[in-house]
N, C-alpha and C. Protein backbone atom coordinates (compact mmCIF):
# COMPACT_ATOMS: atom_id res chain seq x y z
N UNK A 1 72.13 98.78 -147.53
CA UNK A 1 70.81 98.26 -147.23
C UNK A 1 70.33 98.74 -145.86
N UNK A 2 70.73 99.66 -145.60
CA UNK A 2 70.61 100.05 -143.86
C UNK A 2 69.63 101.05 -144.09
N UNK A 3 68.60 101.30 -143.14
CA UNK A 3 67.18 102.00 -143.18
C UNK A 3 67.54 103.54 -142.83
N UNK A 4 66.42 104.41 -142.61
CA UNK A 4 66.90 105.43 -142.13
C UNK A 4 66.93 105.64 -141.01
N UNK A 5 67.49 106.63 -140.03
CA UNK A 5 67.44 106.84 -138.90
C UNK A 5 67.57 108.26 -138.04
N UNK A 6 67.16 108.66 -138.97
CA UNK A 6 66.60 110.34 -138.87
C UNK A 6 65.47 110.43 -138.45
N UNK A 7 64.94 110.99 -137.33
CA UNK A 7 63.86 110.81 -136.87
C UNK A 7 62.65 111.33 -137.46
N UNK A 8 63.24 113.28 -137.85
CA UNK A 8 62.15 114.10 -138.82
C UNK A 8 62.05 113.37 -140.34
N UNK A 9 63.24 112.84 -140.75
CA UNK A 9 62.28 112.30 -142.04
C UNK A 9 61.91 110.98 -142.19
N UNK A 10 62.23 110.15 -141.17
CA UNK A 10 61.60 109.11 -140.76
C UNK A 10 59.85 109.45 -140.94
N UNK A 11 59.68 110.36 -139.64
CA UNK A 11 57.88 110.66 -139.68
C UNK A 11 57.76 111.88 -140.80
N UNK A 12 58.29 112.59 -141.32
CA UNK A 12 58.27 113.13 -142.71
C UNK A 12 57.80 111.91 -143.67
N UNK A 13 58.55 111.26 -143.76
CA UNK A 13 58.19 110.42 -144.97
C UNK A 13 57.48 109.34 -145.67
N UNK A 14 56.86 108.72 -143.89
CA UNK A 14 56.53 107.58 -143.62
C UNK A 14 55.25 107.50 -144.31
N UNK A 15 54.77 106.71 -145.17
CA UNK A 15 53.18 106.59 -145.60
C UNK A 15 52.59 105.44 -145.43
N UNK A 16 51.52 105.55 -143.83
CA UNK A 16 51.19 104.30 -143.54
C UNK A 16 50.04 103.76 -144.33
N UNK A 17 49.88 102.80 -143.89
CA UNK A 17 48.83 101.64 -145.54
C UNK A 17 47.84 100.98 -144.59
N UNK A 18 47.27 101.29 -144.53
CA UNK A 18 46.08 100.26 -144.04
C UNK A 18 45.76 98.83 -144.32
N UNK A 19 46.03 97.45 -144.38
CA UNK A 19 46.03 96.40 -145.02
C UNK A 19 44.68 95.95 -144.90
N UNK A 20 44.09 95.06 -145.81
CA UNK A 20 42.84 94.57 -145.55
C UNK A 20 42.83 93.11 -144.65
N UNK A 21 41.64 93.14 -144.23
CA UNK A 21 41.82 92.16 -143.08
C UNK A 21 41.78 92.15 -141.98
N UNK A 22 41.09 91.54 -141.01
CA UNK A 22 41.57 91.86 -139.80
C UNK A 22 42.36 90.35 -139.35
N UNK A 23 43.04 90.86 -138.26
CA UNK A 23 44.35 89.71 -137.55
C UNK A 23 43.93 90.07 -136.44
N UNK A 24 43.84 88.68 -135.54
CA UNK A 24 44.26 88.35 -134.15
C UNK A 24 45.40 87.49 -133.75
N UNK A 25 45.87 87.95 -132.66
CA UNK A 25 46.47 86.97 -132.04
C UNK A 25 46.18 85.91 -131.20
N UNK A 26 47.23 84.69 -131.12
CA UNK A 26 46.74 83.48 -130.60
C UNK A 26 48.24 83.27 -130.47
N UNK A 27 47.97 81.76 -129.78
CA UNK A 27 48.85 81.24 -128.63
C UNK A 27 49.16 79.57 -128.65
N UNK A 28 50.40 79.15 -128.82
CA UNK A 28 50.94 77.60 -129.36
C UNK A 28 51.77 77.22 -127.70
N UNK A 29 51.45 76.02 -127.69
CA UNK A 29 52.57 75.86 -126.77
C UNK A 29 54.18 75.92 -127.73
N UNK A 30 55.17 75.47 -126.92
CA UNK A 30 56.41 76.10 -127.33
C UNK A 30 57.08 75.26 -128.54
N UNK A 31 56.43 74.51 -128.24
CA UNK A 31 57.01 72.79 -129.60
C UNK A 31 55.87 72.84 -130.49
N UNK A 32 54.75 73.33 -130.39
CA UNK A 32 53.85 72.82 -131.18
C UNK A 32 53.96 73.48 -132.66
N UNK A 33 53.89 72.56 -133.92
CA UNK A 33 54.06 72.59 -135.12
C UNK A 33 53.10 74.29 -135.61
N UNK A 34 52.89 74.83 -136.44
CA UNK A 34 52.02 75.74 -136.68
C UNK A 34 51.18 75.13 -137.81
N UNK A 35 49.80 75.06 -137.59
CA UNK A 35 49.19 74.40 -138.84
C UNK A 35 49.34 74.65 -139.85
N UNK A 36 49.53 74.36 -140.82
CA UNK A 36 49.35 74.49 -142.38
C UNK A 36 49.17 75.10 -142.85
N UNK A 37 47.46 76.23 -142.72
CA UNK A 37 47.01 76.85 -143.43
C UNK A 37 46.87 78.00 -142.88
N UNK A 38 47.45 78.37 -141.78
CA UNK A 38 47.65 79.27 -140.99
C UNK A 38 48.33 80.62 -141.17
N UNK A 39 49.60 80.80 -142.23
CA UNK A 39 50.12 81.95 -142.64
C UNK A 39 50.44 82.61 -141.78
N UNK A 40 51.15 82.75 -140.42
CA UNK A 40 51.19 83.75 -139.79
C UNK A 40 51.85 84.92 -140.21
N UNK A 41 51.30 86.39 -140.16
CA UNK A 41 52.26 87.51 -140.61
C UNK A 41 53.40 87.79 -139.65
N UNK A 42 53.28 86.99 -138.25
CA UNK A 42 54.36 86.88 -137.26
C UNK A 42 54.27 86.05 -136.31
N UNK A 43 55.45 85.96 -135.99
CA UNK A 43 55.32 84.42 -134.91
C UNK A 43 56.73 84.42 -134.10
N UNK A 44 56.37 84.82 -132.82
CA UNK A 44 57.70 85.07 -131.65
C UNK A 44 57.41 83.58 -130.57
N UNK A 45 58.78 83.26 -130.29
CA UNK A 45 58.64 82.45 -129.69
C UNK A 45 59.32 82.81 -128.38
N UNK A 46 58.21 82.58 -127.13
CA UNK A 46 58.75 82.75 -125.83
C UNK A 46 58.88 81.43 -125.03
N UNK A 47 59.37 81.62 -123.47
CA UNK A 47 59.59 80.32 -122.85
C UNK A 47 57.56 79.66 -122.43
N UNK A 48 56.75 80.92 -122.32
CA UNK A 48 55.50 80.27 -122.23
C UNK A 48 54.64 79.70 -123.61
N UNK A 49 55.29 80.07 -124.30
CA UNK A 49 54.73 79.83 -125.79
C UNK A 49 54.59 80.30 -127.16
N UNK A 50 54.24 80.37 -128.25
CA UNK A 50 54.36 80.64 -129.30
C UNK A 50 53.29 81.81 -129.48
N UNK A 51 53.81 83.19 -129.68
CA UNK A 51 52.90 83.93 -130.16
C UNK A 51 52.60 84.52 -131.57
N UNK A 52 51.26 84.02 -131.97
CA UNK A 52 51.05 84.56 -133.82
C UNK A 52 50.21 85.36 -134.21
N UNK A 53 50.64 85.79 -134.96
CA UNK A 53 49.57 87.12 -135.54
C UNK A 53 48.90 86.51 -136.99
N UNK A 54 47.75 86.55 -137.05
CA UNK A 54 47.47 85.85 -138.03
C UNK A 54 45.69 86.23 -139.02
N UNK A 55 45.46 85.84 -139.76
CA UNK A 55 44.13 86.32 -140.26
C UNK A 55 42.39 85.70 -139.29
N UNK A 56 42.24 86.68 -138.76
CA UNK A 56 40.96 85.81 -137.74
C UNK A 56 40.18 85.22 -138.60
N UNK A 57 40.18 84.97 -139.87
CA UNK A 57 39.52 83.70 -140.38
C UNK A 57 40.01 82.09 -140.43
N UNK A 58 41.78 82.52 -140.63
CA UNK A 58 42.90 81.32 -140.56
C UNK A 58 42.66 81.13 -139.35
N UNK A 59 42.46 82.06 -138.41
CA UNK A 59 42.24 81.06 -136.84
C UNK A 59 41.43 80.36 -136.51
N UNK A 60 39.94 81.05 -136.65
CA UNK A 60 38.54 80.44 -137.01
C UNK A 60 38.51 79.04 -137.51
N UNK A 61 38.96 79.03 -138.90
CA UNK A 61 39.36 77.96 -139.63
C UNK A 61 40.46 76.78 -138.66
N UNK A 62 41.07 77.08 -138.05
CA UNK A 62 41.94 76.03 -136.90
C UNK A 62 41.53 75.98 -136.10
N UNK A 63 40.72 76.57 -135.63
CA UNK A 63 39.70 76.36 -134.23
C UNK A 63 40.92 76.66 -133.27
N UNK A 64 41.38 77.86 -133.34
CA UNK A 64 41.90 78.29 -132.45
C UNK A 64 41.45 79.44 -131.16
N UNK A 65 41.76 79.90 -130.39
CA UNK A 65 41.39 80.70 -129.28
C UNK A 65 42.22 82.19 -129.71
N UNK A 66 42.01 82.93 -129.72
CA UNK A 66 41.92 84.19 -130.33
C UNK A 66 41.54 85.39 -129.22
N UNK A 67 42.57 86.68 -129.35
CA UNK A 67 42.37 87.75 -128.47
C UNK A 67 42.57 89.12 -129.00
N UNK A 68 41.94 90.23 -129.65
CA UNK A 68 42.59 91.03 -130.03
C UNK A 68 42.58 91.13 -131.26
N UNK A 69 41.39 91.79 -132.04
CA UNK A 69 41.27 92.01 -133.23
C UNK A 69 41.34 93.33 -133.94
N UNK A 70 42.38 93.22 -134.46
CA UNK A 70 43.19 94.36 -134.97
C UNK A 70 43.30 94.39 -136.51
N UNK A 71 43.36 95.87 -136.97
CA UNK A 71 43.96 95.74 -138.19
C UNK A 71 45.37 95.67 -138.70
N UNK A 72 46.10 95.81 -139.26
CA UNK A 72 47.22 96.29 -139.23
C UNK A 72 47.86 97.37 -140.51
N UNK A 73 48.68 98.02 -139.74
CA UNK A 73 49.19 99.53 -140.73
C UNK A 73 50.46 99.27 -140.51
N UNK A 74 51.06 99.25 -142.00
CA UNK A 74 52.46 99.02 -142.28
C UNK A 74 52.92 100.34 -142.59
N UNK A 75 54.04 101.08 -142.31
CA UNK A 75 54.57 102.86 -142.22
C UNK A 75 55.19 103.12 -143.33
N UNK A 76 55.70 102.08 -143.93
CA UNK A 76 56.35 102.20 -145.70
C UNK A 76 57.38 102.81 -145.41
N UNK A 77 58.60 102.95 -144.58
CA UNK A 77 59.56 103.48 -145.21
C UNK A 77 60.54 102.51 -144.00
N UNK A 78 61.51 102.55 -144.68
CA UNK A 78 62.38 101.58 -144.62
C UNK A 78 63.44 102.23 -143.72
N UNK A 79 62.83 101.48 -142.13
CA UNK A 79 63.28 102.59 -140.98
C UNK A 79 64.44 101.31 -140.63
N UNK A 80 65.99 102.18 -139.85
CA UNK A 80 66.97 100.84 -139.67
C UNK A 80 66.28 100.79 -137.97
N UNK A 81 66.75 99.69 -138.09
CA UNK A 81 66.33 98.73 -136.44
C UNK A 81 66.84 99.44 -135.63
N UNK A 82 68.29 100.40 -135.73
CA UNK A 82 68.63 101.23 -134.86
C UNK A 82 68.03 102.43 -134.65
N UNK A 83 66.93 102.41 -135.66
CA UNK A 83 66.35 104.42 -135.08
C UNK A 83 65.73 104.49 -133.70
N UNK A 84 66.18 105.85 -133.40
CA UNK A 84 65.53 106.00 -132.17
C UNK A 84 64.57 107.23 -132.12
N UNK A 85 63.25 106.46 -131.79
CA UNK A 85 62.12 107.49 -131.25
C UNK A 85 61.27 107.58 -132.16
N UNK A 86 60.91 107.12 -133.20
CA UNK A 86 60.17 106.45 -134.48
C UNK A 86 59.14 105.83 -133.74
N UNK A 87 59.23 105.18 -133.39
CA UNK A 87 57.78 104.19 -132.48
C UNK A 87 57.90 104.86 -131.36
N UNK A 88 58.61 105.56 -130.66
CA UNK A 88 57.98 105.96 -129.50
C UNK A 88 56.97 107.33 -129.88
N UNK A 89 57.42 108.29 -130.96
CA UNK A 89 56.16 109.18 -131.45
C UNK A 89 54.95 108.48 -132.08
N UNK A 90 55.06 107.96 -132.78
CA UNK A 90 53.93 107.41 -133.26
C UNK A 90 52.80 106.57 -132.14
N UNK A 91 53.64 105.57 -131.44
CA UNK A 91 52.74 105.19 -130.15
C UNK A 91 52.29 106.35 -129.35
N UNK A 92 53.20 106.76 -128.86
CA UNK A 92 52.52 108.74 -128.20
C UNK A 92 51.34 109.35 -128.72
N UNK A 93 51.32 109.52 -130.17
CA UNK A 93 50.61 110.17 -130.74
C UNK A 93 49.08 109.21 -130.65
N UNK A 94 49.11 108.06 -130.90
CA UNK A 94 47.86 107.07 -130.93
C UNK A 94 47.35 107.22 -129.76
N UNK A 95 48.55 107.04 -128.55
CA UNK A 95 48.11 107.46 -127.09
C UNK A 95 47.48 108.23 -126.79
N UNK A 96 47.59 109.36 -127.46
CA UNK A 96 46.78 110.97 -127.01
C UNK A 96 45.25 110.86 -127.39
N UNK A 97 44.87 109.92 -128.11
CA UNK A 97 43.94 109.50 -129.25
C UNK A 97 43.39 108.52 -128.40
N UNK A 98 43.39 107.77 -127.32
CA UNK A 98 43.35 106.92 -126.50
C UNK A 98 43.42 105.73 -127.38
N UNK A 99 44.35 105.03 -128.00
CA UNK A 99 44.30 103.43 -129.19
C UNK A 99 45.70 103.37 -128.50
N UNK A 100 45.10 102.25 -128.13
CA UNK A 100 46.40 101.05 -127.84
C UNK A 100 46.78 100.39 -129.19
N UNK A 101 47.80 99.92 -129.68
CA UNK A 101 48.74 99.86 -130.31
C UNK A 101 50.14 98.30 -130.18
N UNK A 102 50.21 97.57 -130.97
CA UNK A 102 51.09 96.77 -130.87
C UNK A 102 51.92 96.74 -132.09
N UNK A 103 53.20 97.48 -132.08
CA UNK A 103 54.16 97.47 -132.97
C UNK A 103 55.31 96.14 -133.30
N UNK A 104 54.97 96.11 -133.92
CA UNK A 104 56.48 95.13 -134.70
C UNK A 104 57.36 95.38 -135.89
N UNK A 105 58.78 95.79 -135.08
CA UNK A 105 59.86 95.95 -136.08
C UNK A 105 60.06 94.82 -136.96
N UNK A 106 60.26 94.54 -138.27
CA UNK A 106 60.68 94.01 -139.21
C UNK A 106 61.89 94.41 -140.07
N UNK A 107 62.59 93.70 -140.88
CA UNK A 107 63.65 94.08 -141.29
C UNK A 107 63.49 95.51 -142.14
N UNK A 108 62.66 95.37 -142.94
CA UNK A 108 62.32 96.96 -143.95
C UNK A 108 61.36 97.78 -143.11
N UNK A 109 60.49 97.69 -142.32
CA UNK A 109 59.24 98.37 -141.82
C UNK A 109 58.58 97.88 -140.69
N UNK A 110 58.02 98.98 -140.06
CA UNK A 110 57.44 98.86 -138.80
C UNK A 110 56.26 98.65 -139.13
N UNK A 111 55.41 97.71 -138.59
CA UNK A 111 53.64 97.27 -138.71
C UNK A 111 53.53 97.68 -137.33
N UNK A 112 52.25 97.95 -137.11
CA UNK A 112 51.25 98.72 -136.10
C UNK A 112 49.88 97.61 -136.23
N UNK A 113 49.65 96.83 -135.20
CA UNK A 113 48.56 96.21 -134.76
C UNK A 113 47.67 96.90 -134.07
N UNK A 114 46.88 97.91 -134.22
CA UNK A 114 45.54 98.78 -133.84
C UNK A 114 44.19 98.16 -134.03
N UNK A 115 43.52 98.42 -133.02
CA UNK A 115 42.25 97.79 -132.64
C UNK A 115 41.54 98.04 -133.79
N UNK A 116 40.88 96.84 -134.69
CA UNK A 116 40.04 96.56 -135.47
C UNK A 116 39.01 97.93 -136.16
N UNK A 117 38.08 98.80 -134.54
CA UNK A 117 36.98 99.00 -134.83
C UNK A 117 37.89 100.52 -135.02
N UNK A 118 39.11 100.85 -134.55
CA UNK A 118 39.30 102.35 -134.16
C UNK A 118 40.75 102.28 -135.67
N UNK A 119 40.73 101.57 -136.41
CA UNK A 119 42.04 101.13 -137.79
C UNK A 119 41.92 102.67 -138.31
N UNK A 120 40.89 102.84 -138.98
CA UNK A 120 40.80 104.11 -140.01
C UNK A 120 41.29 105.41 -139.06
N UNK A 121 40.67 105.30 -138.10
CA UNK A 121 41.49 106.52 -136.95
C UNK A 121 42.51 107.12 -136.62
N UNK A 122 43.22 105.73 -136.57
CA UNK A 122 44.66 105.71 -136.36
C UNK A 122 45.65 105.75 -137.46
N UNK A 123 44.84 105.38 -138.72
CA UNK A 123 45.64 105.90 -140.10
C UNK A 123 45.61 107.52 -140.27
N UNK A 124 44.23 108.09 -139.91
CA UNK A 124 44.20 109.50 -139.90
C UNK A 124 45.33 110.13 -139.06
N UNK A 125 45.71 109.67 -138.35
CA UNK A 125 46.46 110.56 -137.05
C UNK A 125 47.57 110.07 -137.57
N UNK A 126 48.05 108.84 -138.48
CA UNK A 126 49.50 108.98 -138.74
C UNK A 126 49.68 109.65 -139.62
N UNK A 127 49.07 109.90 -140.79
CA UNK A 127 48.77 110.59 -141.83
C UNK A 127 49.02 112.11 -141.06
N UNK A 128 48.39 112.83 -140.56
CA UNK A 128 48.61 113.59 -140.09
C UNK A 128 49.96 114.00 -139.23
N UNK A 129 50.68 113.32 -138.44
CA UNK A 129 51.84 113.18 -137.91
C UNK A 129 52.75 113.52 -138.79
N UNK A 130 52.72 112.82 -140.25
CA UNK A 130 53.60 112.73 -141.19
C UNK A 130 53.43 114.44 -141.93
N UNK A 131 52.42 114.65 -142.22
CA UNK A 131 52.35 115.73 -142.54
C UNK A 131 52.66 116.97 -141.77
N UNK A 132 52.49 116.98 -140.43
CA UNK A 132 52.95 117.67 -139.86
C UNK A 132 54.92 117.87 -139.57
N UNK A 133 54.86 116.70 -140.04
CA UNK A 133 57.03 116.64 -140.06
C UNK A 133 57.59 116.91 -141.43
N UNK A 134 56.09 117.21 -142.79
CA UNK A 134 56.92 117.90 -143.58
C UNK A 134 56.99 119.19 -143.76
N UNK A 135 56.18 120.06 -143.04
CA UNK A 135 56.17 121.39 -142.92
C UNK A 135 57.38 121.84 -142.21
């Protein structure tokens, strides 16, 4: 069950997805319950507080405070937690592109939190990345 960790066919192979939706993040103190209807697609807990990634309508809907509206692009291939330099090209590459970028490793796949208005952009340039590592 261990991912890959080859770097060229890592970005060789990777086919990122654009999800529908946009997500922001927001902010719990450290005990506080997560509402109900909230769904977060992630939720880290630090010593200042609870951070979630979540649908900016589910936040809306909780009357929550909200920063950072992003889409998110999942890379589809089932990279292990140990690869190295997988997210550091891909962030590079968005970089050159000037898009800031918030990655999160997951057990099967890396998601990419990219700014809302610049999403389709940044699918082009991974798309492209990938193609360029199968030549």
């Amino acid at each position: 069950m261990a991912g890959e960790t080859d770097l060229k066919q890592l970005l060789a192979a990777m086919t990122p997805e654009l999800l529908a939706g946009v997500h922001v993040f927001t902010t719990l103190p450290p005990d506080a319950p997560v509402p109900d209807r909230l769904h977060p697609v992630m939720l880290f807990r630090e010593r200042e507080g609870m951070t979630l990634i979540v649908l900016e309508d589910h936040a809306k809907a909780a009357g929550l405070k909200t920063v950072f509206r992003c889409r998110m692009l999942t890379l589809n291939i089932h990279s292990s937690l140990e690869a190295v330099g997988f997210l550091a090209a891909i962030t590079a590459r968005l970089a050159t592109a000037g898009i800031g970028v918030n990655p999160v490793s997951a057990f099967y796949h890396d998601h990419l939190f990219v700014p809302a208005d610049r999403a389709e952009e940044a699918l082009e340039l991974l798309l492209d990345l990938a193609e360029e590592n199968r030549l």
